[in-house]
Protein backbone atom coordinates (compact mmCIF):
# COMPACT_ATOMS: atom_id res chain seq x y z
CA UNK A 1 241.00 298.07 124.38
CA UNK A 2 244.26 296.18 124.76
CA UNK A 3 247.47 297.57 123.22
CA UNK A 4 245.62 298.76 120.17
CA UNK A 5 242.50 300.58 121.29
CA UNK A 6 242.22 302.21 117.64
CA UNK A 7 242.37 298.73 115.75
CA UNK A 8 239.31 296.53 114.97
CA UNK A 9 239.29 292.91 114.15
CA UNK A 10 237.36 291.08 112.02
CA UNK A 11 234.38 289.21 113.45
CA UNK A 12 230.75 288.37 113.40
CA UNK A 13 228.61 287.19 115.82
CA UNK A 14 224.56 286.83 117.38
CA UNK A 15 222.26 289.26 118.37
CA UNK A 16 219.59 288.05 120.58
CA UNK A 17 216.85 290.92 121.68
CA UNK A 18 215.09 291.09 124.43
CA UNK A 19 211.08 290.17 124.90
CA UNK A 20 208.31 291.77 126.10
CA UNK A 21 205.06 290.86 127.52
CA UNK A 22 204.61 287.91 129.75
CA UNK A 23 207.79 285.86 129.52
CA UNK A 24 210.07 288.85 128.98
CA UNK A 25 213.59 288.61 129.98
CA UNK A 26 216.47 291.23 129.30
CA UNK A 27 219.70 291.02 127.69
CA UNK A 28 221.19 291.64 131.55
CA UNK A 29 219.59 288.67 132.81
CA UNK A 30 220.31 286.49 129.99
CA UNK A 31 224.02 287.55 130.37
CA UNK A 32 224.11 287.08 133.99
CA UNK A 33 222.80 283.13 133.48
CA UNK A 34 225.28 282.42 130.59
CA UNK A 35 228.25 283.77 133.30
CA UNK A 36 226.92 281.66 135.77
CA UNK A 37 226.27 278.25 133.61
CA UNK A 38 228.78 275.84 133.41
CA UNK A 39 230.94 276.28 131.28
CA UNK A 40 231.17 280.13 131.67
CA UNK A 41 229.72 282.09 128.74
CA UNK A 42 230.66 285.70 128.33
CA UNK A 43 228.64 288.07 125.82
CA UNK A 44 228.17 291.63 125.83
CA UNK A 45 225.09 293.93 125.68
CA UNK A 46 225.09 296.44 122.93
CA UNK A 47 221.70 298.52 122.90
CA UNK A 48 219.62 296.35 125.30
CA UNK A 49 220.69 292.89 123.68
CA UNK A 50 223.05 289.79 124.17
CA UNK A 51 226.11 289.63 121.84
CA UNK A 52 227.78 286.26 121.36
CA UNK A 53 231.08 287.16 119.29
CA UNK A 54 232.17 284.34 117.49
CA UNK A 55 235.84 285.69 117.53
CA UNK A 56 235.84 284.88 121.25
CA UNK A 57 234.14 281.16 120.65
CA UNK A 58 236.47 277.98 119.77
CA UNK A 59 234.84 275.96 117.13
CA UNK A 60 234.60 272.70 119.42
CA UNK A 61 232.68 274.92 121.67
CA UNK A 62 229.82 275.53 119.73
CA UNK A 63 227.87 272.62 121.09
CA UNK A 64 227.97 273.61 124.34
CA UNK A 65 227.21 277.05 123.68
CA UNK A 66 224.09 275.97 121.89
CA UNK A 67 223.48 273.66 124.53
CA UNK A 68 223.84 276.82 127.31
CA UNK A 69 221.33 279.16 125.27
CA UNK A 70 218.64 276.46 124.64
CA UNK A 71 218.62 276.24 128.34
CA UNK A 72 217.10 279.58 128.19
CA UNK A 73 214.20 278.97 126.55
């Protein structure tokens, strides 16, 4: 997207899966609960899991992004 749609820049970042069985939970809920936390966490879903790219993360976030996913569990 952007003014370069046809670029790519360098990145890495977390895949999280979904579950199954009894305490399932999908990427779209997980996603939904990060948006809504405080502070704010945006991923993206590629093929039915949660993305965090590191590219869009400041370093002195980390904690709290940490902090915002072990609230998941």
């Amino acid at each position: 997207g952007g003014s370069l749609p046809q670029e790519t820049l360098p990145s890495y970042g977390l895949r999280v899966a979904g579950s199954s069985g009894r305490d399932s939970w999908s990427a779209d809920a997980v996603a939904r609960t990060l948006r809504n936390g405080l502070p704010p966490i945006v991923a993206r879903i590629e093929q039915d899991a949660l993305v965090l790219d590191f590219r869009t993360i400041f370093p002195e976030d980390d904690q709290r992004v940490i902090a915002a996913i072990r609230l998941l569990a």
